[in-house]
Every structure is written in structure tokens, then in C-alpha cells.
N, C-alpha and C. Protein backbone atom coordinates (compact mmCIF):
# COMPACT_ATOMS: atom_id res chain seq x y z
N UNK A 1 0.82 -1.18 0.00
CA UNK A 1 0.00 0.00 0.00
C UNK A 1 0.87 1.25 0.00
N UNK A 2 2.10 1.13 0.71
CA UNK A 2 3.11 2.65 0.71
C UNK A 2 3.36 2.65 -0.84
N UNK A 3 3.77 1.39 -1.45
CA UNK A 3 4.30 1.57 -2.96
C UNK A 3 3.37 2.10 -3.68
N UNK A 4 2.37 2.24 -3.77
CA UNK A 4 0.66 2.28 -4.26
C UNK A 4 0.85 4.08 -3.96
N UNK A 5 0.88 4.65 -2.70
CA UNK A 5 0.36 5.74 -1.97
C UNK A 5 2.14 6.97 -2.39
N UNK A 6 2.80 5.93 -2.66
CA UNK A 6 4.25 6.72 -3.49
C UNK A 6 3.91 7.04 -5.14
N UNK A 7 3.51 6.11 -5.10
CA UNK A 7 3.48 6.41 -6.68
C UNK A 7 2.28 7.08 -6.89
N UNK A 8 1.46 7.33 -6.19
CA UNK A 8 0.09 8.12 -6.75
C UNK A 8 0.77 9.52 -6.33
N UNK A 9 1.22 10.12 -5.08
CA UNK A 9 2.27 11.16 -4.85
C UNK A 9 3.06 11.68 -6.12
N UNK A 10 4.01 10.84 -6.84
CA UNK A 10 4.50 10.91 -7.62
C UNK A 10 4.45 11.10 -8.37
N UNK A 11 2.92 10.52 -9.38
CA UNK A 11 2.34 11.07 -10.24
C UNK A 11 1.78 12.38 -10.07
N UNK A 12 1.23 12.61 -8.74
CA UNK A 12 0.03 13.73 -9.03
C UNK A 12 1.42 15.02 -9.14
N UNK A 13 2.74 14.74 -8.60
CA UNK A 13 3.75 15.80 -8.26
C UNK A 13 4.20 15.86 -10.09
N UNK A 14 4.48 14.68 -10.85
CA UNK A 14 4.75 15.11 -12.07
C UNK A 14 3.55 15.84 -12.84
N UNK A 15 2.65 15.64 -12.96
CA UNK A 15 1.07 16.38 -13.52
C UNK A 15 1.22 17.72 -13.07
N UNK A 16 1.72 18.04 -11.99
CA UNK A 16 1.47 19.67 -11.03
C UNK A 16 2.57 20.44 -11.90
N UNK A 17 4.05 20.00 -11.93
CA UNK A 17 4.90 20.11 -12.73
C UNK A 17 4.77 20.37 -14.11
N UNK A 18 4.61 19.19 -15.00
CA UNK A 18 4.63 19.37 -16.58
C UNK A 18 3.34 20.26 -16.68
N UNK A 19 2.02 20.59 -15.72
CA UNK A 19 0.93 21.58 -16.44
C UNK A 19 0.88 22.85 -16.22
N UNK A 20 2.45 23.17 -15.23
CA UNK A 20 2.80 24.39 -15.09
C UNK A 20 3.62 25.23 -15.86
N UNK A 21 3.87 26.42 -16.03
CA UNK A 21 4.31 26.86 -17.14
C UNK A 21 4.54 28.20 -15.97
N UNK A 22 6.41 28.60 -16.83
CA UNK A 22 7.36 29.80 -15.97
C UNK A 22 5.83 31.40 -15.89
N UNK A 23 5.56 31.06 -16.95
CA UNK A 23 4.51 32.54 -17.77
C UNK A 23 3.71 31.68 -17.54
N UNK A 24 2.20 32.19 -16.52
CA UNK A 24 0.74 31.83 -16.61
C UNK A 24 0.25 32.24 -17.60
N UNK A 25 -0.56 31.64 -18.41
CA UNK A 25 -1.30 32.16 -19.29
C UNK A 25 -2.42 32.99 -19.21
N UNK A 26 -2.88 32.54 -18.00
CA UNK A 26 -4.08 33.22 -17.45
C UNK A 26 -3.89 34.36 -17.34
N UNK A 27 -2.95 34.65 -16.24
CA UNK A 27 -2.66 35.73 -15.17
C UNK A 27 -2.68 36.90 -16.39
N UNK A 28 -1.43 36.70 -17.76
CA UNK A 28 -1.26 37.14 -18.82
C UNK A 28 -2.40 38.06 -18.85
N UNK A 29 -3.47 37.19 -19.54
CA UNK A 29 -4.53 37.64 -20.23
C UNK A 29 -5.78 39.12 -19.23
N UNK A 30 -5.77 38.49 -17.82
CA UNK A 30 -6.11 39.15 -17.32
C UNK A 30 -5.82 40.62 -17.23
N UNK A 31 -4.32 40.27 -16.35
CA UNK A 31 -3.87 41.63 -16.83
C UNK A 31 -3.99 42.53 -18.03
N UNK A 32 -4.04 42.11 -19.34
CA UNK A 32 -4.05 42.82 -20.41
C UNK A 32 -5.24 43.46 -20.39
N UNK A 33 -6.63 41.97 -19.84
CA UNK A 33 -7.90 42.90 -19.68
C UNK A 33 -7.94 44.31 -18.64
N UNK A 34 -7.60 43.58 -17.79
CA UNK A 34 -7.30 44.88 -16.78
C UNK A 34 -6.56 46.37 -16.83
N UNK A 35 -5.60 46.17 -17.97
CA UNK A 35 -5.24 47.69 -19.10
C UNK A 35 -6.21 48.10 -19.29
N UNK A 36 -6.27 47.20 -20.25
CA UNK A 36 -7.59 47.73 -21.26
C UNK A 36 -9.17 48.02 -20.54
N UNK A 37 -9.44 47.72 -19.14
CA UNK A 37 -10.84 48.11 -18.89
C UNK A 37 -10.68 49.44 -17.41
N UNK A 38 -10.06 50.53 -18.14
CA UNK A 38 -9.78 51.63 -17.71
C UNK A 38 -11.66 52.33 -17.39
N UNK A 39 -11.17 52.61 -15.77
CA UNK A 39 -12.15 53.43 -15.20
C UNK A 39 -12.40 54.68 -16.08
N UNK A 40 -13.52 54.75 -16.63
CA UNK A 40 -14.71 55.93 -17.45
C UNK A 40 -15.36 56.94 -16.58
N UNK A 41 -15.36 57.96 -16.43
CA UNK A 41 -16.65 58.83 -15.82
C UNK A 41 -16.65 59.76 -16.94
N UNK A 42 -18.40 59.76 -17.16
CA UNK A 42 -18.88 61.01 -17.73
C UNK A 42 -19.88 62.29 -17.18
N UNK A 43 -19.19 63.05 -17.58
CA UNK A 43 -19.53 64.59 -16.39
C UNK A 43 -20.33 65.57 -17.44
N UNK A 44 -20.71 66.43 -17.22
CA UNK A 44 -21.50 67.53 -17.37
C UNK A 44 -20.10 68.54 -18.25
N UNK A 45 -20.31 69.24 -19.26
CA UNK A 45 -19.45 69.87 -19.89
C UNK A 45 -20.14 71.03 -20.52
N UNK A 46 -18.87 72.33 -19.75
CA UNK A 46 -19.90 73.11 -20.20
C UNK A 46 -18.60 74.80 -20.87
N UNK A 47 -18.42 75.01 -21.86
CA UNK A 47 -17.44 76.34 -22.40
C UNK A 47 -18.18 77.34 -23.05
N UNK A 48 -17.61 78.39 -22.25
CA UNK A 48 -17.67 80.23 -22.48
C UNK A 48 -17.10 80.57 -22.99
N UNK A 49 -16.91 81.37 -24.20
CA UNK A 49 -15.75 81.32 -24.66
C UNK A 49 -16.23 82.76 -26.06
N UNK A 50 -15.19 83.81 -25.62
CA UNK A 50 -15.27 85.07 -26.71
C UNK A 50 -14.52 85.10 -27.29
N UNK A 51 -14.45 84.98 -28.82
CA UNK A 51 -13.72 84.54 -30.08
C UNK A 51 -13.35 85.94 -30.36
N UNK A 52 -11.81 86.54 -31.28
CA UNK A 52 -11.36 87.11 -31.86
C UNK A 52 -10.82 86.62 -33.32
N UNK A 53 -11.82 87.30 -34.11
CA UNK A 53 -11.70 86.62 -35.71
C UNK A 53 -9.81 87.52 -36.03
N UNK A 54 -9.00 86.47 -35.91
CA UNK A 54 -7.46 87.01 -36.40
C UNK A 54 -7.40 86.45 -37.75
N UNK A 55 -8.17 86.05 -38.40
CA UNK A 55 -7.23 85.76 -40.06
C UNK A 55 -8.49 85.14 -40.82
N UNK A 56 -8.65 85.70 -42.12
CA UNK A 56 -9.25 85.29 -43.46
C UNK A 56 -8.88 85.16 -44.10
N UNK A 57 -8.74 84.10 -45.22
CA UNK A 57 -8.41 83.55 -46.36
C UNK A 57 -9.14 83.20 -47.77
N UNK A 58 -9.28 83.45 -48.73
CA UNK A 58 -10.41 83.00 -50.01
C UNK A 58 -9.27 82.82 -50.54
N UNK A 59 -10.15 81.86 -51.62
CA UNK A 59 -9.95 81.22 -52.71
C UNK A 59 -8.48 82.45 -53.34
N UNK A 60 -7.43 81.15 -53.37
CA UNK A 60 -7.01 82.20 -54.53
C UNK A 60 -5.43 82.56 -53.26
N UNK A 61 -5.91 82.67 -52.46
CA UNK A 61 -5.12 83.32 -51.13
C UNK A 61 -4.35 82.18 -50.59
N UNK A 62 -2.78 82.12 -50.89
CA UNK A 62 -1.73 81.26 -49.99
C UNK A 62 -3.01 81.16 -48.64
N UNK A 63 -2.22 79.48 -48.50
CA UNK A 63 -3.08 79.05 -46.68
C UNK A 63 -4.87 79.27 -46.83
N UNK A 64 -5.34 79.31 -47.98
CA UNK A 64 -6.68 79.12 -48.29
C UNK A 64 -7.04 77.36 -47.67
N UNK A 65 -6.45 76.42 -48.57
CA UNK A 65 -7.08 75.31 -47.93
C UNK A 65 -7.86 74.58 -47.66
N UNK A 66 -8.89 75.11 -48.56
CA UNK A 66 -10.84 74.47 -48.19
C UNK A 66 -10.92 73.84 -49.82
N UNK A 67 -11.94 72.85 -49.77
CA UNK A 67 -12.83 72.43 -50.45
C UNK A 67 -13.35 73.22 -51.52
N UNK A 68 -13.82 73.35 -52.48
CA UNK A 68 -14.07 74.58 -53.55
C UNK A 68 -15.44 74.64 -53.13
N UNK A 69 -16.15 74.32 -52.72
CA UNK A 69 -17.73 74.67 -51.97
C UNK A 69 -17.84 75.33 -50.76
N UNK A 70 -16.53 75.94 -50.17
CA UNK A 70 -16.17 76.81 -49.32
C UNK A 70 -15.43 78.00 -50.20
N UNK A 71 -15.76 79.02 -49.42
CA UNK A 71 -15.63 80.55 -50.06
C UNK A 71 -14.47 81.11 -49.18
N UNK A 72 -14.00 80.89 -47.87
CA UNK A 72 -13.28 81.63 -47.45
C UNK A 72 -12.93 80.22 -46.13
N UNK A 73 -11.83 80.72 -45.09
CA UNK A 73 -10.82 80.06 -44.27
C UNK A 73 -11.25 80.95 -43.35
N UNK A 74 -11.51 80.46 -42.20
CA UNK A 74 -11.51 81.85 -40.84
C UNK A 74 -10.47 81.18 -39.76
N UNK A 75 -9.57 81.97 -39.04
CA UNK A 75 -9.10 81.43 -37.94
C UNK A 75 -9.61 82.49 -36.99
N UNK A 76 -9.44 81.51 -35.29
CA UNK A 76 -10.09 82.56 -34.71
C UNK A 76 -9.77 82.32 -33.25
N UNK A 77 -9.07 83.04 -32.71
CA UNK A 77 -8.88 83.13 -31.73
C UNK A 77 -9.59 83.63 -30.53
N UNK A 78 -9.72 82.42 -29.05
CA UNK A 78 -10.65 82.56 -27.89
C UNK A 78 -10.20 82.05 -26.55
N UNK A 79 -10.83 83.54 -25.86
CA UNK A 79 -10.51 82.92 -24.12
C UNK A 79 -11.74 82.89 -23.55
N UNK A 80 -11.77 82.04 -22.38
CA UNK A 80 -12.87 82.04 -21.40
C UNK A 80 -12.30 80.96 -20.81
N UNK A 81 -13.77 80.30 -20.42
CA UNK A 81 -13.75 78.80 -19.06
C UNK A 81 -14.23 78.35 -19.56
N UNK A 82 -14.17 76.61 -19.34
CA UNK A 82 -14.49 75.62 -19.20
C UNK A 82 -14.88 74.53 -17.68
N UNK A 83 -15.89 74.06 -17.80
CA UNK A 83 -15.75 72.90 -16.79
C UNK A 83 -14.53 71.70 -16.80
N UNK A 84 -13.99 71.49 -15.40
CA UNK A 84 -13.04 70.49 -15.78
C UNK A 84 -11.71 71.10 -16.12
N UNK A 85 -12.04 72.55 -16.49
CA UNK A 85 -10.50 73.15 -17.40
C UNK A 85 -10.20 74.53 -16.76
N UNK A 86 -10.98 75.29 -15.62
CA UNK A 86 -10.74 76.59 -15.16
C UNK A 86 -10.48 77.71 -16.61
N UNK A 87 -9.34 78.34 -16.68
CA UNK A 87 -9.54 79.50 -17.92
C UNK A 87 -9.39 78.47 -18.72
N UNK A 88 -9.09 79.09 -20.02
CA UNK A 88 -8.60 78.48 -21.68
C UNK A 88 -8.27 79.55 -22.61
N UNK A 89 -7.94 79.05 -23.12
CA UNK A 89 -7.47 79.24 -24.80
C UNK A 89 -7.97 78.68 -25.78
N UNK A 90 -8.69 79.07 -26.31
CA UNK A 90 -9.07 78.42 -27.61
C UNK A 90 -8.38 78.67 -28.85
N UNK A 91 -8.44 78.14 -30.12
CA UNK A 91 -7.71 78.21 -31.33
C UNK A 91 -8.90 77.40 -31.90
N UNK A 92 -9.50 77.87 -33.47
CA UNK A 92 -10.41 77.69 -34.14
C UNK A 92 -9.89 77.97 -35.66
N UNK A 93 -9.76 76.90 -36.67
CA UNK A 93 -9.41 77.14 -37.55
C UNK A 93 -10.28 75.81 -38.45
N UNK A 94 -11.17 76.63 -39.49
CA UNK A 94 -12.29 76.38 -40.58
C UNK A 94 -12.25 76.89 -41.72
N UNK A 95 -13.45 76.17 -42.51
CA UNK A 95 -13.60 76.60 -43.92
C UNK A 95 -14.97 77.03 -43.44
N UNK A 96 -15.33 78.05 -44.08
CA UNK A 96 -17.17 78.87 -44.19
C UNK A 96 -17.56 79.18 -45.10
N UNK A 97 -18.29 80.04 -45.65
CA UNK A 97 -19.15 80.29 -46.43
C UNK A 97 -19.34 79.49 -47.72
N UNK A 98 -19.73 78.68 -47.29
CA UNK A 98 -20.40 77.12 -48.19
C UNK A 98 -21.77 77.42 -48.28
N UNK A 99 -22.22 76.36 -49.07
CA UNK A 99 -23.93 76.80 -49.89
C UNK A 99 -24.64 76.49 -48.79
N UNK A 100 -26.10 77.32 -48.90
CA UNK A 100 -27.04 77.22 -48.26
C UNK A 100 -27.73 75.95 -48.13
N UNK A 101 -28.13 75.31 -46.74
CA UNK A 101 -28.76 74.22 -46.13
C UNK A 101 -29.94 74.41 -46.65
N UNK A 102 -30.34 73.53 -47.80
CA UNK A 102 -31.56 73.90 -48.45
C UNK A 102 -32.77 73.07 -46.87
N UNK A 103 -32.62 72.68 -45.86
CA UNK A 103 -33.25 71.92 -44.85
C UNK A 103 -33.32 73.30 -43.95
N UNK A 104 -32.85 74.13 -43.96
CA UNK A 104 -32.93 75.36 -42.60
C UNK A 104 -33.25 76.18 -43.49
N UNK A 105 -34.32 77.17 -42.55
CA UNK A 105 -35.07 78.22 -43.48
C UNK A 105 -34.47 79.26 -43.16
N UNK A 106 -34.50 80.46 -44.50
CA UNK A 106 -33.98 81.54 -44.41
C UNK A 106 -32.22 81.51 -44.94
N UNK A 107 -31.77 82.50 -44.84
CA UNK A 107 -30.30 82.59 -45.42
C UNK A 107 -29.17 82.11 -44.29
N UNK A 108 -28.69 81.07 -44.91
CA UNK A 108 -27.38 80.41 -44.08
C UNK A 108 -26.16 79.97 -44.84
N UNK A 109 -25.35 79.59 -44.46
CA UNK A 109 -24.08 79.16 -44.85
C UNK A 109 -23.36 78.46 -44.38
N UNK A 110 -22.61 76.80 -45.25
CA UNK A 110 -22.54 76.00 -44.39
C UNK A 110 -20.77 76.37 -43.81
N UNK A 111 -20.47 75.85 -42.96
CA UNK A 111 -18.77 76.01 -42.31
C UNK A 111 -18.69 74.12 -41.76
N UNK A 112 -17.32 74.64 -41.59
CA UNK A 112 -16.67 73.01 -40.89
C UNK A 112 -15.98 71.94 -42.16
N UNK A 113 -15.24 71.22 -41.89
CA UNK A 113 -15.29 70.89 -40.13
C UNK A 113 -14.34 71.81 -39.29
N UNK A 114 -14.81 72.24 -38.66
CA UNK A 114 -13.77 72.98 -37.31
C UNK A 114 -13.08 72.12 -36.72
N UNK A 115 -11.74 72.27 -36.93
CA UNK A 115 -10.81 71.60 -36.04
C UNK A 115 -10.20 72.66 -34.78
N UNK A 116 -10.31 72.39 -33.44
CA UNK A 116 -10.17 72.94 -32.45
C UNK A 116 -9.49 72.69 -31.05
N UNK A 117 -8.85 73.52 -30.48
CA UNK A 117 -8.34 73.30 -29.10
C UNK A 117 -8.25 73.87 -28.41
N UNK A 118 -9.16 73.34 -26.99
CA UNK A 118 -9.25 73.99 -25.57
C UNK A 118 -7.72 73.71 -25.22
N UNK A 119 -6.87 74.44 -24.51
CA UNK A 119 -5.76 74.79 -23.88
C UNK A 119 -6.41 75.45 -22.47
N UNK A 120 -6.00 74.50 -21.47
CA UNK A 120 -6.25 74.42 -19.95
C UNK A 120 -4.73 75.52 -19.32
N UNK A 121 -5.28 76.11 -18.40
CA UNK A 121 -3.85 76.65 -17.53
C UNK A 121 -2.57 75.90 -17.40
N UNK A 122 -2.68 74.41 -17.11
CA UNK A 122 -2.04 73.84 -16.76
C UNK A 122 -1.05 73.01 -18.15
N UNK A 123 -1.76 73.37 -19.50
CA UNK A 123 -1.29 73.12 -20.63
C UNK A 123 -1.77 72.02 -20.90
N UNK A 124 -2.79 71.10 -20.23
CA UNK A 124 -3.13 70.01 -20.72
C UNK A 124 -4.35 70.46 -22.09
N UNK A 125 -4.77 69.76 -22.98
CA UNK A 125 -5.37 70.36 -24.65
C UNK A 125 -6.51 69.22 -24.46
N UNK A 126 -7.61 69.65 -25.17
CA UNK A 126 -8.65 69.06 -25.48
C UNK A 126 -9.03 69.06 -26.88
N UNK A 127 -9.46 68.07 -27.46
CA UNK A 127 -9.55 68.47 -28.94
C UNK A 127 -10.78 67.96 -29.38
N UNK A 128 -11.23 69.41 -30.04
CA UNK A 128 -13.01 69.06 -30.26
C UNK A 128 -12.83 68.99 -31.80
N UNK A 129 -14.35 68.92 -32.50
CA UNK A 129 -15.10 69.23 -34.19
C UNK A 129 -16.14 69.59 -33.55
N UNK A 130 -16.33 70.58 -35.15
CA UNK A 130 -18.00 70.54 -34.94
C UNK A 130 -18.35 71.27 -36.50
N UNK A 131 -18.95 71.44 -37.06
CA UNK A 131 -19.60 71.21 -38.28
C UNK A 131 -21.15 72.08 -38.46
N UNK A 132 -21.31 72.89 -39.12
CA UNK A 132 -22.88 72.99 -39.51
C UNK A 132 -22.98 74.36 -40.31
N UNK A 133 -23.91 75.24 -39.58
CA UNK A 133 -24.31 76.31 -40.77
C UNK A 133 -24.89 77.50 -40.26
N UNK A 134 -24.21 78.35 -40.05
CA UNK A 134 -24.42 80.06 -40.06
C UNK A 134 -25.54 80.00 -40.44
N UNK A 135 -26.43 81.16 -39.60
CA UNK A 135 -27.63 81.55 -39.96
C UNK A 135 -28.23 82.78 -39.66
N UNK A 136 -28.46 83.34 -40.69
CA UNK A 136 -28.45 84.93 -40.40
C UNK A 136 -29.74 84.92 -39.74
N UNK A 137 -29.39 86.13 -38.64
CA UNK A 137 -30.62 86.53 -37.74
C UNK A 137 -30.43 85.76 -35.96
N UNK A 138 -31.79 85.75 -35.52
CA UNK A 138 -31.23 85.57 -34.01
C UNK A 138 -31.74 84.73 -33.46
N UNK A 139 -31.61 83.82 -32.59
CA UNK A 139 -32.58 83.19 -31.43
C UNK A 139 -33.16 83.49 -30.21
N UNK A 140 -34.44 83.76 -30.00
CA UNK A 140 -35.37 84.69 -28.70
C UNK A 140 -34.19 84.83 -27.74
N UNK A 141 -33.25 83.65 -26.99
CA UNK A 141 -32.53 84.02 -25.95
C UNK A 141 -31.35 84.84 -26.03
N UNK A 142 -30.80 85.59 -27.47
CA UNK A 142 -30.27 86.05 -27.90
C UNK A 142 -30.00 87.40 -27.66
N UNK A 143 -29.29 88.21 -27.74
CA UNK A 143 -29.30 89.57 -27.33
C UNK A 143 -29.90 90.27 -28.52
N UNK A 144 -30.08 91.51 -28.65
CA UNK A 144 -30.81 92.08 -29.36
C UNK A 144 -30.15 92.03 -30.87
N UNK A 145 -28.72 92.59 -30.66
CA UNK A 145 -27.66 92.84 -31.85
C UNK A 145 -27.16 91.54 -32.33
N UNK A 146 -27.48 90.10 -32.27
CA UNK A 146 -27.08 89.29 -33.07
C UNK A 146 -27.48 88.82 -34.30
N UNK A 147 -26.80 88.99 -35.31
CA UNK A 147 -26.74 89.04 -37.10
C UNK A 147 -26.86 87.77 -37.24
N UNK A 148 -26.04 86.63 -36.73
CA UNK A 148 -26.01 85.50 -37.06
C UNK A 148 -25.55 84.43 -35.74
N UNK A 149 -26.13 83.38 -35.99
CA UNK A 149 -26.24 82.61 -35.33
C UNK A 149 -26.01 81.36 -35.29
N UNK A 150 -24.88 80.32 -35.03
CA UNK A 150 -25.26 78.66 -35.29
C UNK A 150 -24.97 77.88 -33.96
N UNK A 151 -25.90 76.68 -34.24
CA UNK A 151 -26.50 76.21 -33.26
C UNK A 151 -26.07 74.65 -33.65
N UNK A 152 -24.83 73.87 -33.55
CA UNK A 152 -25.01 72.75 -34.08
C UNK A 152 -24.12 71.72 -33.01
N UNK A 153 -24.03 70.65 -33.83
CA UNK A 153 -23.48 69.28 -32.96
C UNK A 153 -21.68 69.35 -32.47
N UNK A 154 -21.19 69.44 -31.73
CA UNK A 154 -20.09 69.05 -31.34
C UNK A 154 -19.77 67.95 -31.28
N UNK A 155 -18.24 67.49 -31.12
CA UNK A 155 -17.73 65.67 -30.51
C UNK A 155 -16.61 66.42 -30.15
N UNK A 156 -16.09 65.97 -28.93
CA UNK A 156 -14.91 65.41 -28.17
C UNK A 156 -13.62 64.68 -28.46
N UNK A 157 -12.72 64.52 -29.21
CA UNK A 157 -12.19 63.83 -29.85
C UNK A 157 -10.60 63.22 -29.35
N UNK A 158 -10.77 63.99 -28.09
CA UNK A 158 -9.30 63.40 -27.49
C UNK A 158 -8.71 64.70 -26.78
N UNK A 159 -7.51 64.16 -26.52
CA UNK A 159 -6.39 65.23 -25.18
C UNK A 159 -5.26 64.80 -25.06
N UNK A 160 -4.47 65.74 -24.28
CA UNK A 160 -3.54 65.48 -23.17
C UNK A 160 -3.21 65.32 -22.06
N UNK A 161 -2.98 64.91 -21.72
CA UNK A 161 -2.65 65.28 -19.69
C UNK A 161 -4.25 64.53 -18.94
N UNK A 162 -4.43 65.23 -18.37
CA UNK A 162 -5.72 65.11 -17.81
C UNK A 162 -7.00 64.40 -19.13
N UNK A 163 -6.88 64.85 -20.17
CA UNK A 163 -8.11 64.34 -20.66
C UNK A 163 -7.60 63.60 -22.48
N UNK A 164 -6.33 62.97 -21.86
CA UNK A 164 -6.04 61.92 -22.95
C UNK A 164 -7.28 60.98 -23.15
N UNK A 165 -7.36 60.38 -24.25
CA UNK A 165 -8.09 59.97 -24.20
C UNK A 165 -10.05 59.98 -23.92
N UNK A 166 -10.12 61.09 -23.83
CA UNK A 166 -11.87 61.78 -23.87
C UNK A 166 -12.42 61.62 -24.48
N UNK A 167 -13.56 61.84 -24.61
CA UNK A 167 -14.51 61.63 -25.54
C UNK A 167 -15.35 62.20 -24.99
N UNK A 168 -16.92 63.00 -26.11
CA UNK A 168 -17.86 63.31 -25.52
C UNK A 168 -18.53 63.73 -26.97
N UNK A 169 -19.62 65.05 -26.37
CA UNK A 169 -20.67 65.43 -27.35
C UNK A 169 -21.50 66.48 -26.70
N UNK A 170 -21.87 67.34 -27.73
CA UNK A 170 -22.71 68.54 -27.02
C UNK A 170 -23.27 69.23 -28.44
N UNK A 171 -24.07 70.42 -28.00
CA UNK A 171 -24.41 71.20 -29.01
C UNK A 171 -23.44 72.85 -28.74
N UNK A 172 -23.35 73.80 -29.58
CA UNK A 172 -22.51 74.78 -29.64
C UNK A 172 -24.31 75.55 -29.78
N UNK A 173 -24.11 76.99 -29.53
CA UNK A 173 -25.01 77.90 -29.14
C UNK A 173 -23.99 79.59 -29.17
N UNK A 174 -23.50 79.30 -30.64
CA UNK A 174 -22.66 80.70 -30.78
C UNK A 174 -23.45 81.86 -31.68
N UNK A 175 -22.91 82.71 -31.81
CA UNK A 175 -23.38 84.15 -32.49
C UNK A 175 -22.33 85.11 -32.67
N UNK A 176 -22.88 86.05 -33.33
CA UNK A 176 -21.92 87.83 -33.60
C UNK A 176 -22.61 88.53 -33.83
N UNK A 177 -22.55 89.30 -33.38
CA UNK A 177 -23.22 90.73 -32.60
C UNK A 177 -22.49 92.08 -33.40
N UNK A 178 -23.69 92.71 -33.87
CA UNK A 178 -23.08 94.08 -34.69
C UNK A 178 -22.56 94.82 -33.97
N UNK A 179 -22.51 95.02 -32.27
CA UNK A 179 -21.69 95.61 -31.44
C UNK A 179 -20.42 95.25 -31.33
N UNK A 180 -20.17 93.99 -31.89
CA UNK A 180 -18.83 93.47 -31.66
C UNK A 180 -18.41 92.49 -32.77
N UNK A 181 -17.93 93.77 -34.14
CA UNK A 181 -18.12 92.81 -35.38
C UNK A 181 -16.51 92.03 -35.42
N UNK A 182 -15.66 92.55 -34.23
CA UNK A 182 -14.49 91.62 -34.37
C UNK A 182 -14.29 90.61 -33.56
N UNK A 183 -15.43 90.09 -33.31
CA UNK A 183 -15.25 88.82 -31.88
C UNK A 183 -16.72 87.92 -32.38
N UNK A 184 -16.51 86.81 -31.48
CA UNK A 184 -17.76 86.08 -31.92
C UNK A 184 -17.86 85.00 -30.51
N UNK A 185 -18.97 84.66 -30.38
CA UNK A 185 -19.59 84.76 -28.80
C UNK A 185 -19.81 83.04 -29.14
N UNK A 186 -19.40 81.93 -27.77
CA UNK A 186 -19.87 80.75 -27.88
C UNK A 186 -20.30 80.09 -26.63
N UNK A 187 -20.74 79.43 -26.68
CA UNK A 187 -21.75 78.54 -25.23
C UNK A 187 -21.37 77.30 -25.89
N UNK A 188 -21.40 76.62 -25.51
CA UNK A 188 -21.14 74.70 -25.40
C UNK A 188 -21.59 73.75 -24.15
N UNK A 189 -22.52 73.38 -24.38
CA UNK A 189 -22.86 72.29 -23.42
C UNK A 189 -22.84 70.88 -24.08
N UNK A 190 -22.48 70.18 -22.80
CA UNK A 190 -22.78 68.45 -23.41
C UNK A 190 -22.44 67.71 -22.49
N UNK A 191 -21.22 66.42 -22.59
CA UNK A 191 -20.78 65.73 -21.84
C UNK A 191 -19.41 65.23 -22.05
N UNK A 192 -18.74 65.07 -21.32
CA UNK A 192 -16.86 64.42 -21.57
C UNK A 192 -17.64 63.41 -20.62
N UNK A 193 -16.56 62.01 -21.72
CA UNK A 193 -16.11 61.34 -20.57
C UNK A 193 -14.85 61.13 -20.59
N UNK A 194 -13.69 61.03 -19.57
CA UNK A 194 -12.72 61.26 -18.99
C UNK A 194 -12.16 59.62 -18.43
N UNK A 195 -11.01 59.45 -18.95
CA UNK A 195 -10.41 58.26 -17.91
C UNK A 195 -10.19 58.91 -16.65
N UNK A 196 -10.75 57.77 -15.46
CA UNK A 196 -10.51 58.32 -14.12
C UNK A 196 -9.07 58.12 -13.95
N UNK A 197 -8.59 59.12 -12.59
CA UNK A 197 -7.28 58.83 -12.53
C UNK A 197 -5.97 60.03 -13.10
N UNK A 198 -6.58 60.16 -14.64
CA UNK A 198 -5.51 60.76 -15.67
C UNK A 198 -5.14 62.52 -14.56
């Protein structure tokens, strides 16, 4: 019975052995999941932000750059706040005066895509789009002097520092005001979501 109770020892000690391996395979895999299933929160997002139109470009004009269904290049420089970001900097650089949205009534003009970046105090960058169509005239919550108005979809598209990796979505709620034909006024609400942690 000891010879019996040795050799079953013996075996079960070679089986424990040969089905072990230096690298778990498991452990491996887990971990990789565990990279990859990075803590998410999505928050409330919200930018103020008063634009200074610094540069125009048309057709025809070095650093033009647009699509031939765009009429002109605007860059445009902006400070205010953000949620999540205390002051900023903005930088706004598009194509505009594209044909009228035969779907929206009255006289408009389409712009985008806007490629853009919130710049935080701390230098960490956020990088939005957004896309749609100028529309002359105003919306009731509007101040009296606004000429034009657009109202369209934002996305979230990434970062640095703090908001590598982001994502989100909102609507934009901007205008320009004949009191202030060298600046241009924006609101942004929506949502980031943010790796926790960063």
C-alpha cells in the first residue's frame, strides 16, 4: 500500500509540474484585460468662450485650404472657461461660407469641419469638431444685436494630460453681434467622458 500511496504522490507531483508553465497564461490575459478596462466617468461639460476673428483667407489666397464649396478660411482666436479646465485658450481654424442648407429656413451658410483646441492653464489640450451652418438673424434668448447665429453638434475627440483619451458630445449655441463685429460669442454644453485617474 506505501508503494501504491508513493506512486500516486509521484504522479500527481509530475502532472502539477509538466501543467505548469514559468509565464501563466491566465494571469497574462487578465492583466491585459485589466489595461484595457480603464475606469470611465462622464460629467456635465460646459465652455464660455469670446472669439477674436485674427485671419481670413479665399480662394485664390496662400493658406486658403478648403474644399471649392467653401468661399473663405476663418481662424479665430478665444478665451474664457471651461468645466473640468478653469480658464482656456481656444484656437479655431475652418472653412465657411459654403452653400445654403436647403433643410434650414432663411439665409445660411454652411462652415466646418472645425478643427479645435481647448488649452487648460495647466497646458493640458482638449480636442473638439464641430460642423454645420451660419444663420443669419437671431434666437429669442439672444441679445438684441445678433446678425447671425449657429447652433449645431459638437464631438470630443481626445487630449492630453488630464483628458487623454476623452470623448464626448454637445451642441454649440454661438453668435456675432453688430456691437462686436471683431469677436464672436460661444456657449457649449454636453458631456466628456474622462479616464478616471488621468
Amino acid at each position: 500500500m506505501k508503494t501504491l500511496l508513493k506512486i500516486f504522490f509521484w504522479m500527481a507531483a509530475v502532472s502539477l509540474v509538466a501543467g505548469c508553465n514559468k509565464t501563466d497564461e491566465f494571469t497574462e490575459d487578465k492583466t491585459v484585460e485589466l489595461k484595457k478596462a480603464q475606469v470611465e466617468v462622464t460629467l456635465p461639460f460646459k465652455a464660455n468662450l469670446v472669439g477674436e476673428y485674427v485671419g481670413f483667407f479665399f480662394p485664390g489666397d496662400e493658406g486658403f485650404e478648403c474644399d471649392e464649396v467653401f468661399n473663405c478660411r476663418v481662424l479665430l482666436d478665444a478665451q474664457g472657461t471651461a468645466t473640468h479646465m478653469g480658464k482656456i485658450e481656444a484656437f479655431f481654424n475652418f472653412c465657411a461660407c459654403g452653400p445654403d442648407d436647403p433643410e434650414i429656413e432663411g439665409p445660411d451658410s454652411k462652415y466646418g469641419p472645425t478643427d479645435l483646441i481647448f488649452i487648460a492653464a495647466n497646458g493640458d489640450k482638449l480636442f473638439l469638431s464641430c460642423g454645420g451652418s451660419v444663420v443669419d438673424g437671431r434666437l429669442p434668448h439672444h441679445p438684441e444685436d445678433v446678425n447671425s447665429y449657429w447652433h449645431d453638434p459638437f464631438v470630443i475627440t481626445g487630449g492630453t494630460g488630464r483628458f487623454e483619451g476623452a470623448t464626448g458630445s454637445g451642441y454649440t449655441d454661438d453668435y456675432n453681434r453688430d456691437s462686436y463685429p471683431e469677436n464672436s460669442f460661444h456657449h457649449w454644453t454636453g458631456t466628456i467622458t474622462m479616464v478616471k485617474g488621468k
